[in-house]
PDB file of N, CA and C in Angstrom:
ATOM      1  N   UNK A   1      -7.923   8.230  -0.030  1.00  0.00           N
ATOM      2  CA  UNK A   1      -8.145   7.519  -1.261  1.00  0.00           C
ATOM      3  C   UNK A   1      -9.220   6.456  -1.106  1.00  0.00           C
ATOM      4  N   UNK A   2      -9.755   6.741  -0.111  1.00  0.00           N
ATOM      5  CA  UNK A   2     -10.784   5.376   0.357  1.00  0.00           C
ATOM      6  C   UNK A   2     -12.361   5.591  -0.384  1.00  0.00           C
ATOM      7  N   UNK A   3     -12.416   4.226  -1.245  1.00  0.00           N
ATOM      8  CA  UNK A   3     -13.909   5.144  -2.228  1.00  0.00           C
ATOM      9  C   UNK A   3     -13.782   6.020  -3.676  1.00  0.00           C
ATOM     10  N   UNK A   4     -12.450   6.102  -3.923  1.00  0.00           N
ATOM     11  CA  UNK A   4     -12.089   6.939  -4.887  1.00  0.00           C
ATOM     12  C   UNK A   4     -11.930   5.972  -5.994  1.00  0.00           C
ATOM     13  N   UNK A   5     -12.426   6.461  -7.046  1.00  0.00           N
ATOM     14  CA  UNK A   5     -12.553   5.686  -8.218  1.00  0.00           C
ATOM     15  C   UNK A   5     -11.445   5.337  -8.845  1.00  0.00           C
ATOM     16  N   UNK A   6     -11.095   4.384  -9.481  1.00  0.00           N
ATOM     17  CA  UNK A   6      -9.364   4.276  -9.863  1.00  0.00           C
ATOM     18  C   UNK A   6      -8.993   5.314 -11.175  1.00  0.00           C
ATOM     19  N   UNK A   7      -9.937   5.719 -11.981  1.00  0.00           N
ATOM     20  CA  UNK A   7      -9.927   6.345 -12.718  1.00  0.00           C
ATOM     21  C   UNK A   7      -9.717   7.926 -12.502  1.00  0.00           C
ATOM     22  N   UNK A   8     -10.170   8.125 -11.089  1.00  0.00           N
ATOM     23  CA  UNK A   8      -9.841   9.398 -10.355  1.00  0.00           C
ATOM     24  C   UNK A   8      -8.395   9.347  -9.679  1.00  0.00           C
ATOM     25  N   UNK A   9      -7.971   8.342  -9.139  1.00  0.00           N
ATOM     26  CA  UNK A   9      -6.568   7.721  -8.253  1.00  0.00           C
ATOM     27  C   UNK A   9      -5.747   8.164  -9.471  1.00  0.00           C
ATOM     28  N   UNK A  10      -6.025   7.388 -10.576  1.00  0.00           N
ATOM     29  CA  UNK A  10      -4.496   7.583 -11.631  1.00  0.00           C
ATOM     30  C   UNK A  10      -4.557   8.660 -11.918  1.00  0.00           C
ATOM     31  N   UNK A  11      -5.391   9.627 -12.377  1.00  0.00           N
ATOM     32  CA  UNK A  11      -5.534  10.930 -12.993  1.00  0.00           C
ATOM     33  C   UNK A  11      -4.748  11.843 -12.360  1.00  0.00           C
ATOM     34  N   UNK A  12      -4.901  11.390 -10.488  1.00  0.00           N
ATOM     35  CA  UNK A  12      -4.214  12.478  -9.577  1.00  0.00           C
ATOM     36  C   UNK A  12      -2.884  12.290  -9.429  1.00  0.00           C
ATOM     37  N   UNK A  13      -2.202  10.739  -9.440  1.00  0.00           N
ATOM     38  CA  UNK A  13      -1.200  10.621  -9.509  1.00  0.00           C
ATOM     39  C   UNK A  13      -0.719  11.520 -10.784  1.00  0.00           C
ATOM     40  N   UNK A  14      -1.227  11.018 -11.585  1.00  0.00           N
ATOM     41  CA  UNK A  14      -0.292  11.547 -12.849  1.00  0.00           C
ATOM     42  C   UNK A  14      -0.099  13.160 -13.155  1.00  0.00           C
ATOM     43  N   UNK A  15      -1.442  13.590 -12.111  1.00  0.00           N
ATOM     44  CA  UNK A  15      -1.186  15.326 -12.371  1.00  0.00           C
ATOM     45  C   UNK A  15       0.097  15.566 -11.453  1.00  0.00           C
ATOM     46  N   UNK A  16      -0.034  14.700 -10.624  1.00  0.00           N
ATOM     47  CA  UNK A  16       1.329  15.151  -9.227  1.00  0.00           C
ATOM     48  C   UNK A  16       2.505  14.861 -10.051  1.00  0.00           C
ATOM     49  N   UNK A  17       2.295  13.822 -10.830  1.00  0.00           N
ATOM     50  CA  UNK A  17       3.495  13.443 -11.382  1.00  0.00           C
ATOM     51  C   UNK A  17       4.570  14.477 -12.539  1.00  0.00           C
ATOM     52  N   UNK A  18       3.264  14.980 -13.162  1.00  0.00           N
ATOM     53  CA  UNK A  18       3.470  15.631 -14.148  1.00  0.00           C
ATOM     54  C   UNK A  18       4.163  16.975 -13.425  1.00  0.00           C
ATOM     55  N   UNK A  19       3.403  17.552 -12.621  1.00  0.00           N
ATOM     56  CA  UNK A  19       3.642  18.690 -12.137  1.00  0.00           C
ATOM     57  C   UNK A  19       5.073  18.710 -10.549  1.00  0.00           C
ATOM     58  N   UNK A  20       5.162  17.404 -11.235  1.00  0.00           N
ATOM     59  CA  UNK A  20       7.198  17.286 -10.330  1.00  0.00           C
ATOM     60  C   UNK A  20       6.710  17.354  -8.737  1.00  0.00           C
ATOM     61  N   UNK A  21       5.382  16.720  -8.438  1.00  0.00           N
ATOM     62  CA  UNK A  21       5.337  16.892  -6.722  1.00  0.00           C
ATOM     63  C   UNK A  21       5.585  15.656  -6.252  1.00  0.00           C
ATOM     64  N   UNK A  22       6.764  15.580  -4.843  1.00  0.00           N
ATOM     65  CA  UNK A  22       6.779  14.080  -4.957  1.00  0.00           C
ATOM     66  C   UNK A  22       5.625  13.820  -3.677  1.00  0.00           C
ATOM     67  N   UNK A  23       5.086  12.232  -3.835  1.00  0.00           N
ATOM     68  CA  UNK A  23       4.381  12.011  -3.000  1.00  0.00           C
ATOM     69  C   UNK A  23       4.589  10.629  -2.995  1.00  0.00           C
ATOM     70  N   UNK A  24       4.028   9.561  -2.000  1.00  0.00           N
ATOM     71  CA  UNK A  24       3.845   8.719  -1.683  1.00  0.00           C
ATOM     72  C   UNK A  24       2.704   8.203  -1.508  1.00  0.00           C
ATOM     73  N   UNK A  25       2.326   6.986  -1.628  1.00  0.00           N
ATOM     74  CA  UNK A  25       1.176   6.440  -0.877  1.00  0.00           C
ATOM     75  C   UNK A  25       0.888   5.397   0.275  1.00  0.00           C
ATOM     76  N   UNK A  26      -0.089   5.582   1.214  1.00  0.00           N
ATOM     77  CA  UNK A  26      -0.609   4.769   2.116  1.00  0.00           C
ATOM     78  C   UNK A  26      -1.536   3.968   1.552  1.00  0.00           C
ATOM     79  N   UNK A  27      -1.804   2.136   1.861  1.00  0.00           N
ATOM     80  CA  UNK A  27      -2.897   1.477   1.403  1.00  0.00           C
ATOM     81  C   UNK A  27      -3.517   1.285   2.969  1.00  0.00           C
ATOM     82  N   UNK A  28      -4.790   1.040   2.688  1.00  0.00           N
ATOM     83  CA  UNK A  28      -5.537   0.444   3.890  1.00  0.00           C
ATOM     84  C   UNK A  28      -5.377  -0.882   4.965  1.00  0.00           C
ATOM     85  N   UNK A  29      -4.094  -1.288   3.654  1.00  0.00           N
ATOM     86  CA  UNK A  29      -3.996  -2.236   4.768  1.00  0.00           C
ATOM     87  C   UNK A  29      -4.972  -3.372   4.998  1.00  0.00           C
ATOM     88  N   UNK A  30      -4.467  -5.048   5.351  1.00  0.00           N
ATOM     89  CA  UNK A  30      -4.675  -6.219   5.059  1.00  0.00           C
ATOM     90  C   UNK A  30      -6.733  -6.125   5.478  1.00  0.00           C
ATOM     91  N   UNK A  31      -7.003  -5.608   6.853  1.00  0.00           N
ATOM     92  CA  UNK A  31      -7.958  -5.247   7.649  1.00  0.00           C
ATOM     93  C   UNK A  31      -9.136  -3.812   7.310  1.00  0.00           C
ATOM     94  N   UNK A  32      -8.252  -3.228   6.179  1.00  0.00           N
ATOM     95  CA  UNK A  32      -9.082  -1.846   5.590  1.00  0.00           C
ATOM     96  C   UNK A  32      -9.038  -1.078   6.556  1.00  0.00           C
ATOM     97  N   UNK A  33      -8.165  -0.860   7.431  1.00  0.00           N
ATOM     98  CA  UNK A  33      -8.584   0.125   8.650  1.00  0.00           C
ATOM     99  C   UNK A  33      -7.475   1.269   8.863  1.00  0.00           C
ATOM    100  N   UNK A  34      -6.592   1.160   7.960  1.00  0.00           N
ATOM    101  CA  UNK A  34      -5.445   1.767   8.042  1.00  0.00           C
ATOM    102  C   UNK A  34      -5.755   3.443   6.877  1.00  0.00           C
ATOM    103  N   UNK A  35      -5.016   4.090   7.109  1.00  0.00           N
ATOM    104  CA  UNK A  35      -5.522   5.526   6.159  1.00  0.00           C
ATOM    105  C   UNK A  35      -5.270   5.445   4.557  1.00  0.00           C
ATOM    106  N   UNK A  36      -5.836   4.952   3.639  1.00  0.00           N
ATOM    107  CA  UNK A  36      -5.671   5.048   2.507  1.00  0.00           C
ATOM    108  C   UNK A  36      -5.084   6.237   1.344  1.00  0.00           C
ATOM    109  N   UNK A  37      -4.253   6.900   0.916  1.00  0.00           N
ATOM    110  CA  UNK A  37      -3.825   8.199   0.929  1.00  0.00           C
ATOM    111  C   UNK A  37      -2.587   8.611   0.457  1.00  0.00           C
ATOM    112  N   UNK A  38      -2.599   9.395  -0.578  1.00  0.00           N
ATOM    113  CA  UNK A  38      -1.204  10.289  -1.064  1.00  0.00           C
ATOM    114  C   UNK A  38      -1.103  11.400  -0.401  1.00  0.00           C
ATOM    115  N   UNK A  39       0.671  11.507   0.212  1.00  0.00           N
ATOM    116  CA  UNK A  39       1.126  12.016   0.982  1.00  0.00           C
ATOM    117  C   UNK A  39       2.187  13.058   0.618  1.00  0.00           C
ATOM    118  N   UNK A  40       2.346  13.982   0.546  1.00  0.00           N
ATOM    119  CA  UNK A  40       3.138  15.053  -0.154  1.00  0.00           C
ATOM    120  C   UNK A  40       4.842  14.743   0.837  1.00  0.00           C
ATOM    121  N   UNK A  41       5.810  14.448   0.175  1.00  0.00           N
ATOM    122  CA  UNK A  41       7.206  14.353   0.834  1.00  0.00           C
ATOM    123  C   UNK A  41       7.706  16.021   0.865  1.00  0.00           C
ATOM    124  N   UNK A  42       7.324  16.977   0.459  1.00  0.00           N
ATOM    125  CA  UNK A  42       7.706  18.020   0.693  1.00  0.00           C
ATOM    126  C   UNK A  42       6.778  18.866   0.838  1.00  0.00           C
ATOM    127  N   UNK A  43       6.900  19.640   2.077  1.00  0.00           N
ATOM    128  CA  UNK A  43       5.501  20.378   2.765  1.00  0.00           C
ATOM    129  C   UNK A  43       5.218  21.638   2.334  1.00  0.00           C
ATOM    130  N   UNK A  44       6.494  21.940   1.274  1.00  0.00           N
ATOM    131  CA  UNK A  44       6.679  23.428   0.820  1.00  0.00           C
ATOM    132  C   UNK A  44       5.675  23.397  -0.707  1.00  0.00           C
ATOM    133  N   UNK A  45       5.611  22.407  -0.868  1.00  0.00           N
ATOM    134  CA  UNK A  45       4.588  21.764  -2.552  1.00  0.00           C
ATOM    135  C   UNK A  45       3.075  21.758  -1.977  1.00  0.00           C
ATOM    136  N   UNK A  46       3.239  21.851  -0.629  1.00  0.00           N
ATOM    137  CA  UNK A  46       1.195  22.013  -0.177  1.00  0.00           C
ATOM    138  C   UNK A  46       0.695  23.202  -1.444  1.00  0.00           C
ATOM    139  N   UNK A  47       0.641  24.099  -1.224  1.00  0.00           N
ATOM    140  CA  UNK A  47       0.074  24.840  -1.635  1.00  0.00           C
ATOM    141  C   UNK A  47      -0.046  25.272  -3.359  1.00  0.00           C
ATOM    142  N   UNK A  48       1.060  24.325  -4.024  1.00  0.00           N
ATOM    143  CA  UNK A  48       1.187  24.287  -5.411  1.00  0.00           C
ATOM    144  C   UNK A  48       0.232  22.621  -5.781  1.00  0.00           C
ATOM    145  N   UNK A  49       0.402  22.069  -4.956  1.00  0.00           N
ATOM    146  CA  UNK A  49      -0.770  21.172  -5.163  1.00  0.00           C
ATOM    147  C   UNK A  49      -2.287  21.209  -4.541  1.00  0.00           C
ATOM    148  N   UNK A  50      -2.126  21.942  -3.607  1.00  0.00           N
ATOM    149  CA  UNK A  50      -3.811  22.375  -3.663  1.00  0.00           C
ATOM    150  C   UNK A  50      -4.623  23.321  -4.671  1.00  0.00           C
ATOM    151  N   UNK A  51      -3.636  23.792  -5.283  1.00  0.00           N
ATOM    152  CA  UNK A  51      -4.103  24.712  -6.292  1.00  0.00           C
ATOM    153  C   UNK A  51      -4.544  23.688  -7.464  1.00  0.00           C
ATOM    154  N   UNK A  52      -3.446  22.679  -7.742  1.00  0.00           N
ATOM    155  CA  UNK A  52      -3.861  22.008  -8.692  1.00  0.00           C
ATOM    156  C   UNK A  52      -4.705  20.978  -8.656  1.00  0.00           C
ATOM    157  N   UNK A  53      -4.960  20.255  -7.376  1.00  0.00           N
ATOM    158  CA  UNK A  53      -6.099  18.849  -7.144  1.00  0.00           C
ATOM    159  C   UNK A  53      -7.209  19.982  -7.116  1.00  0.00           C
ATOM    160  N   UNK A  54      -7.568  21.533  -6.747  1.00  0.00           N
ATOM    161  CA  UNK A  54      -9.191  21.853  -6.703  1.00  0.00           C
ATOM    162  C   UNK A  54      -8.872  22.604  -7.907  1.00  0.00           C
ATOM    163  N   UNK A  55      -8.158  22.709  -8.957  1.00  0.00           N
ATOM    164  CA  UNK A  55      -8.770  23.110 -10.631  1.00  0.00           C
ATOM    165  C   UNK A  55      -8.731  21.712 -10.680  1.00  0.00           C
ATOM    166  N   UNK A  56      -8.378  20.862 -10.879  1.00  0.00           N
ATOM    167  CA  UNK A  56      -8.618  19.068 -10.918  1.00  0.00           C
ATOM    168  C   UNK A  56      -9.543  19.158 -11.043  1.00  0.00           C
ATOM    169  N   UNK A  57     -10.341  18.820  -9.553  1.00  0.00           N
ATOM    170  CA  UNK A  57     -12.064  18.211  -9.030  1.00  0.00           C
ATOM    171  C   UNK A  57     -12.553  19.305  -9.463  1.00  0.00           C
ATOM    172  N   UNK A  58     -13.093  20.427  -9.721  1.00  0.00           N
ATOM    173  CA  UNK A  58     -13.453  21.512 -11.011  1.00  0.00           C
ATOM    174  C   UNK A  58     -13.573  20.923 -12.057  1.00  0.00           C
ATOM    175  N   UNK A  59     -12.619  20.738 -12.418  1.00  0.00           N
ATOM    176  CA  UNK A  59     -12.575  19.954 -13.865  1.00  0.00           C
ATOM    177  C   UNK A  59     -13.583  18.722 -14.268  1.00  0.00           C
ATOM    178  N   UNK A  60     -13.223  17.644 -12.921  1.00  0.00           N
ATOM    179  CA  UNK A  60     -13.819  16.477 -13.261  1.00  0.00           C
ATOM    180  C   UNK A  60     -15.084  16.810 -12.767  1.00  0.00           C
ATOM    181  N   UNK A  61     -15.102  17.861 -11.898  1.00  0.00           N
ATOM    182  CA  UNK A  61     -16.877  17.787 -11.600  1.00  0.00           C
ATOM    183  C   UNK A  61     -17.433  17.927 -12.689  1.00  0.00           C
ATOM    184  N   UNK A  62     -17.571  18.824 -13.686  1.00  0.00           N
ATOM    185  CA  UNK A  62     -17.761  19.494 -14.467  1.00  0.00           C
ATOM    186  C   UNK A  62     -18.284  18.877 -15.495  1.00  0.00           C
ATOM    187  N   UNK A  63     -17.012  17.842 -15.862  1.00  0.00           N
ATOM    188  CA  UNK A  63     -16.964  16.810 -17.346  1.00  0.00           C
ATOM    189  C   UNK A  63     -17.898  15.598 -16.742  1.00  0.00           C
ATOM    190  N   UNK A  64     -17.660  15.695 -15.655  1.00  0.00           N
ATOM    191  CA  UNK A  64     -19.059  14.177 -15.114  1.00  0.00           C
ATOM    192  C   UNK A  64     -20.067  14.751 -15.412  1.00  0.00           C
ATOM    193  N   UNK A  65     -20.908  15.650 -14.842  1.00  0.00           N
ATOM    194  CA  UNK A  65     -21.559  16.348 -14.735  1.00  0.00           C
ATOM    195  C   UNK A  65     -21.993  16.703 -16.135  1.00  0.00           C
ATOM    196  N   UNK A  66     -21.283  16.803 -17.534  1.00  0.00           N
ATOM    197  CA  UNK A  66     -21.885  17.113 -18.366  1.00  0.00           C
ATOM    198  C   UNK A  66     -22.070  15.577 -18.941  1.00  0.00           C
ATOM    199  N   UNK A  67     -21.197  14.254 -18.717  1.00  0.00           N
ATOM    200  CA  UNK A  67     -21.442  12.759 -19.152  1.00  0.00           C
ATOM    201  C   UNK A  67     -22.772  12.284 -18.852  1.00  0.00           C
ATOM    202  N   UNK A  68     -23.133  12.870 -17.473  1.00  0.00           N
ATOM    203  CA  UNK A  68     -24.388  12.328 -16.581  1.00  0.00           C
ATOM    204  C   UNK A  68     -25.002  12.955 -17.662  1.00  0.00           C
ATOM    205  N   UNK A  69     -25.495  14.403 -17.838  1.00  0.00           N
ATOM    206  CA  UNK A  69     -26.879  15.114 -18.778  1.00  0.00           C
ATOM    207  C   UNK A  69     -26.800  14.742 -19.899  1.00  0.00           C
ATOM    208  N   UNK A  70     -25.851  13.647 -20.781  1.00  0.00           N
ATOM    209  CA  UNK A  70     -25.500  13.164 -22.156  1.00  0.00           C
ATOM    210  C   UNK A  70     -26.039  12.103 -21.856  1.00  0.00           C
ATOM    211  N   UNK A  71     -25.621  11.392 -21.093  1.00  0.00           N
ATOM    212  CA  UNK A  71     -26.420  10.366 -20.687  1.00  0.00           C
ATOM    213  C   UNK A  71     -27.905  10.535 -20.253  1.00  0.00           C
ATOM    214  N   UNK A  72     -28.296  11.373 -19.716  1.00  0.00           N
ATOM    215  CA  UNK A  72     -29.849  11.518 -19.405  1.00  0.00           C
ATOM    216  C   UNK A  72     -30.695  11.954 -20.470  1.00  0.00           C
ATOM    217  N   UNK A  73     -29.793  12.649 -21.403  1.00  0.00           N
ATOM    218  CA  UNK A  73     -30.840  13.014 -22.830  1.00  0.00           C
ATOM    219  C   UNK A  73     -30.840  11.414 -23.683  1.00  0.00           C
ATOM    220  N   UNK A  74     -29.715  10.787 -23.589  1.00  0.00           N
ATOM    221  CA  UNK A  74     -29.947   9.631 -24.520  1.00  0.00           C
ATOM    222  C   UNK A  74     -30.836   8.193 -23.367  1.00  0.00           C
ATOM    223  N   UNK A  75     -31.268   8.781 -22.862  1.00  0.00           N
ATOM    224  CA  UNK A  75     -31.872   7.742 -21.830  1.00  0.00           C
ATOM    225  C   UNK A  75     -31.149   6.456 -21.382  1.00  0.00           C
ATOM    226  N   UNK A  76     -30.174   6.831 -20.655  1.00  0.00           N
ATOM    227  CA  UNK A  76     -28.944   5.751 -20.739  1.00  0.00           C
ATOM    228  C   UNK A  76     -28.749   5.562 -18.982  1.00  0.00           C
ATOM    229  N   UNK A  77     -29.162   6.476 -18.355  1.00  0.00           N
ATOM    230  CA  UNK A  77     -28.997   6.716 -16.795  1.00  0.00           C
ATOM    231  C   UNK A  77     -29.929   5.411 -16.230  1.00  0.00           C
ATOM    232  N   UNK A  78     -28.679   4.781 -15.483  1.00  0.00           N
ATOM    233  CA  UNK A  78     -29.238   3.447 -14.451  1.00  0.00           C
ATOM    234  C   UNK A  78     -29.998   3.625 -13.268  1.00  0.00           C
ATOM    235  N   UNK A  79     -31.495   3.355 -13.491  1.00  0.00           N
ATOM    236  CA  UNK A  79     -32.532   3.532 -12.701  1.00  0.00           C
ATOM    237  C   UNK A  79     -32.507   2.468 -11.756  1.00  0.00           C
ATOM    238  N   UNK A  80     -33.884   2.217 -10.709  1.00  0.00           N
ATOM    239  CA  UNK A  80     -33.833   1.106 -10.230  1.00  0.00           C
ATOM    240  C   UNK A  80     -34.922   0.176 -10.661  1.00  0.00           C
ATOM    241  N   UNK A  81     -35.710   0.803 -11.905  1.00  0.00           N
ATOM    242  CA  UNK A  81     -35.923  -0.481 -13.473  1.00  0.00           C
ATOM    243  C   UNK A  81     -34.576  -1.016 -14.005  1.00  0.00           C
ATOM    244  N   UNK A  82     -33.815  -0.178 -14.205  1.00  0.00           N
ATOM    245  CA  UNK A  82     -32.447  -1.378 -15.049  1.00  0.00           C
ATOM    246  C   UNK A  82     -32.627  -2.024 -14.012  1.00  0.00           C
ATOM    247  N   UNK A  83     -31.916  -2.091 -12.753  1.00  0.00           N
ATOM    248  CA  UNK A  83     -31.696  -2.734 -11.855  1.00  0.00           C
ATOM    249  C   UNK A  83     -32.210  -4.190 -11.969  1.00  0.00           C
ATOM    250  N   UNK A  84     -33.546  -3.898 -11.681  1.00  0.00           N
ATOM    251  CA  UNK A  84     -34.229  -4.548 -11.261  1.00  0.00           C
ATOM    252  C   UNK A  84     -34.354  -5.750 -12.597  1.00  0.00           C
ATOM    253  N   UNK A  85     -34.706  -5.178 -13.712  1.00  0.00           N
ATOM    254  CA  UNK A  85     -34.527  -6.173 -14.958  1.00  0.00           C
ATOM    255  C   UNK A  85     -33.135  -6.943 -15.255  1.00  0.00           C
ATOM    256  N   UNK A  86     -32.140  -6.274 -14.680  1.00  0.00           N
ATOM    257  CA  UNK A  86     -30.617  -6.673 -14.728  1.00  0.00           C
ATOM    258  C   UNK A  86     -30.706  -8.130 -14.029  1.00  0.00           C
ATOM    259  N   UNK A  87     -30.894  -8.210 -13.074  1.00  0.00           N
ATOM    260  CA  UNK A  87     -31.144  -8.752 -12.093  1.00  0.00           C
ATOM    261  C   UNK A  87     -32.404  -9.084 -10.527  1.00  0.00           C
ATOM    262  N   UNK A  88     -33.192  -9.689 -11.226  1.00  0.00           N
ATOM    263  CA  UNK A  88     -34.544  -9.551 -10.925  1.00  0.00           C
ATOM    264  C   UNK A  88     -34.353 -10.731  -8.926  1.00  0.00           C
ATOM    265  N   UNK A  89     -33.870 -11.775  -9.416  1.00  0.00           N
ATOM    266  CA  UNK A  89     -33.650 -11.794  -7.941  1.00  0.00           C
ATOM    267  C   UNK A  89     -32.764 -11.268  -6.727  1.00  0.00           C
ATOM    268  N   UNK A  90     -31.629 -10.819  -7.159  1.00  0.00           N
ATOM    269  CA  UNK A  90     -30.746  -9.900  -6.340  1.00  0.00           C
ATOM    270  C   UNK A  90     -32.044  -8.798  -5.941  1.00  0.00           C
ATOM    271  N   UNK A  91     -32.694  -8.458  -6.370  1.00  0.00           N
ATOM    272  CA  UNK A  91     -32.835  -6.981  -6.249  1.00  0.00           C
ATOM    273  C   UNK A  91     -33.653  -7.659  -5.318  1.00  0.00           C
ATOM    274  N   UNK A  92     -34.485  -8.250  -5.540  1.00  0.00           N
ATOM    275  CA  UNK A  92     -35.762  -8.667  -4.360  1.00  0.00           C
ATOM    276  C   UNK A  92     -35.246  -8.763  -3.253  1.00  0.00           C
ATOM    277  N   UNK A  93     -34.255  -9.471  -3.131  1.00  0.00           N
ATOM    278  CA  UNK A  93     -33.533  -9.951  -2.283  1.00  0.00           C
ATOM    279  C   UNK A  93     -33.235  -9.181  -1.152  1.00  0.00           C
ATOM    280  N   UNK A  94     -32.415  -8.331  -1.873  1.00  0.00           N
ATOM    281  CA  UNK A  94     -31.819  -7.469  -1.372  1.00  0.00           C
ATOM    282  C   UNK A  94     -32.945  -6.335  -0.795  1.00  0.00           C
ATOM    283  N   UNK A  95     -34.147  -6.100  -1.050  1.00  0.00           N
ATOM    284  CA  UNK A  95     -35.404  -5.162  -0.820  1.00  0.00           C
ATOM    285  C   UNK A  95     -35.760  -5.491  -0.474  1.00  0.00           C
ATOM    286  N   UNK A  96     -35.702  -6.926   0.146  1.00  0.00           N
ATOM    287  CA  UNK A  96     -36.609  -7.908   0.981  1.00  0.00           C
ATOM    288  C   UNK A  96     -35.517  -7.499   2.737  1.00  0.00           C
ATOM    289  N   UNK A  97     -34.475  -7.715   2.305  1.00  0.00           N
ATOM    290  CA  UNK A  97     -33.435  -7.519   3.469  1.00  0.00           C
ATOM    291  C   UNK A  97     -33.611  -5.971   3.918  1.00  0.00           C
ATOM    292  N   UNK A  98     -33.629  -5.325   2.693  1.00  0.00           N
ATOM    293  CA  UNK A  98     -33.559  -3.837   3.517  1.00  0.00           C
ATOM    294  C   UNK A  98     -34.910  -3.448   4.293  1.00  0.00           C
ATOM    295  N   UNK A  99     -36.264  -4.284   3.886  1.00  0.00           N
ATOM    296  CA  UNK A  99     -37.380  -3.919   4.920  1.00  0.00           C
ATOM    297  C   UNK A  99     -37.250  -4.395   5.909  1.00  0.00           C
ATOM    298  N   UNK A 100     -37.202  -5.351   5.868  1.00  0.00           N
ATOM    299  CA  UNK A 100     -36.863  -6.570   7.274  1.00  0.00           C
ATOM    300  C   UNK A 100     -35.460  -5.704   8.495  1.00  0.00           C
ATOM    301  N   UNK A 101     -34.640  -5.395   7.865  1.00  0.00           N
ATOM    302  CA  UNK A 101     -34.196  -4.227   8.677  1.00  0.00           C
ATOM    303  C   UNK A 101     -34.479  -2.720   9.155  1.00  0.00           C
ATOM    304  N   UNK A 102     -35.178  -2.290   8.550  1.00  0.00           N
ATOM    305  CA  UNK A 102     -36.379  -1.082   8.347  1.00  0.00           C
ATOM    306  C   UNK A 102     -37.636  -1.919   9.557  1.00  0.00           C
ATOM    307  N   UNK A 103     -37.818  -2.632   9.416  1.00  0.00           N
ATOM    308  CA  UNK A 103     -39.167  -3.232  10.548  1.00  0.00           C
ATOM    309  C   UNK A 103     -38.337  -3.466  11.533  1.00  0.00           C
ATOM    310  N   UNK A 104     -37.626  -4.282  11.625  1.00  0.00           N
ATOM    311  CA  UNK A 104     -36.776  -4.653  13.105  1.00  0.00           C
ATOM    312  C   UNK A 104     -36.326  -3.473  13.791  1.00  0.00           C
ATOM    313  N   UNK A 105     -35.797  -2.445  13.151  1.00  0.00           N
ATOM    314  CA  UNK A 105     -34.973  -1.510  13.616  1.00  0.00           C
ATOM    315  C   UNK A 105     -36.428  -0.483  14.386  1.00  0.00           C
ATOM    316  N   UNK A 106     -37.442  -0.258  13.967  1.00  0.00           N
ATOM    317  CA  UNK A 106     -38.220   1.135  14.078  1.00  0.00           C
ATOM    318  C   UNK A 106     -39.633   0.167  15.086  1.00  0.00           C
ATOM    319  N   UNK A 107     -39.550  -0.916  15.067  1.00  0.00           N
ATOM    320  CA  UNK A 107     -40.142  -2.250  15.607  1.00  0.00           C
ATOM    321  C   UNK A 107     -40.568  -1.981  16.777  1.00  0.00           C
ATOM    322  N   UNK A 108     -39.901  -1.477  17.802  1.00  0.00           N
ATOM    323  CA  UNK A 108     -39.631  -1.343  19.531  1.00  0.00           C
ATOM    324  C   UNK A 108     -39.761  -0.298  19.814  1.00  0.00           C
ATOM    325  N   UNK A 109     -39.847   1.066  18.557  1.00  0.00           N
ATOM    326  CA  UNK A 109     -40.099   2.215  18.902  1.00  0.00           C
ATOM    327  C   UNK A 109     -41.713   2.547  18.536  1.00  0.00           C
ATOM    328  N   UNK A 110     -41.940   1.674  17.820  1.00  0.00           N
ATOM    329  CA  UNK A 110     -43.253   2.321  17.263  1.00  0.00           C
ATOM    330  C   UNK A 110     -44.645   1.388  18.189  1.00  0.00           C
ATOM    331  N   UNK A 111     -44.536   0.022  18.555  1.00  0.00           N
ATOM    332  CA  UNK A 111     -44.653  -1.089  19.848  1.00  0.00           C
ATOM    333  C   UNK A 111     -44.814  -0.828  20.350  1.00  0.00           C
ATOM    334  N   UNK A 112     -44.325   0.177  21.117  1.00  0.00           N
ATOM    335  CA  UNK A 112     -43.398   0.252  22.812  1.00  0.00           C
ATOM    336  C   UNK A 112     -45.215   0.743  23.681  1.00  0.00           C
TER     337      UNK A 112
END
C-alpha cells in the first residue's frame, strides 16, 4: 500500500469488503520502514481476490487513462509551465538543487 493513492486504498477495501474477503491491514509504521499492506485472513480467498483486484486495476487503468485524454483535449494537463507559474520560486529552487546535484555527482567522472 506504500504510494497508493487513498482513493485507490478505499476503492480496494471496499471491493474486498463487498465481495465478503476478510483482510487486514499493515501500516508502515512510526519510521516508514515497516510493510504497508492488506493481508488476506483466509488463503483459500487468494484466488477469488486476484481475480477481482486485476478486473479492478483494468478498470481503473482504463477510466484514468480516459480522465488523462479528457483532460488533454481540454488543455487541463499539469505541465512544468503550470508548475513553474504556480510557483515560480519553489521551482527554481528546486532546479537549482537538482543541477547542483547533477554537477557534483558526474563532477569526478567527467574531471578525473
Amino acid at each position: 500500500m506504500r504510494d497508493v493513492p487513498e482513493d485507490e486504498a478505499r476503492e480496494v477495501k471496499e471491493l474486498l469488503e463487498k465481495h465478503e474477503i476478510e483482510f487486514f491491514e499493515t501500516y508502515s509504521g512510526n519510521w516508514g520502514i515497516s510493510m504497508p499492506a492488506l493481508w488476506l485472513k483466509n488463503i483459500k480467498q487468494f484466488e477469488l481476490a486476484r481475480e477481482i483486484l486485476d478486473e479492478y486495476q483494468r478498470e481503473r487503468t482504463e477510466r484514468i487513462r480516459n480522465e488523462h485524454q479528457l483532460n488533454k483535449e481540454r488543455n487541463e494537463v499539469k505541465t512544468m509551465w503550470h508548475s513553474f507559474k504556480e510557483r515560480p520560486l519553489q521551482f527554481t529552487t528546486y532546479s537549482l538543487i537538482i543541477i547542483l546535484v547533477l554537477y557534483l555527482s558526474i563532477k569526478f567522472f567527467v574531471f578525473f
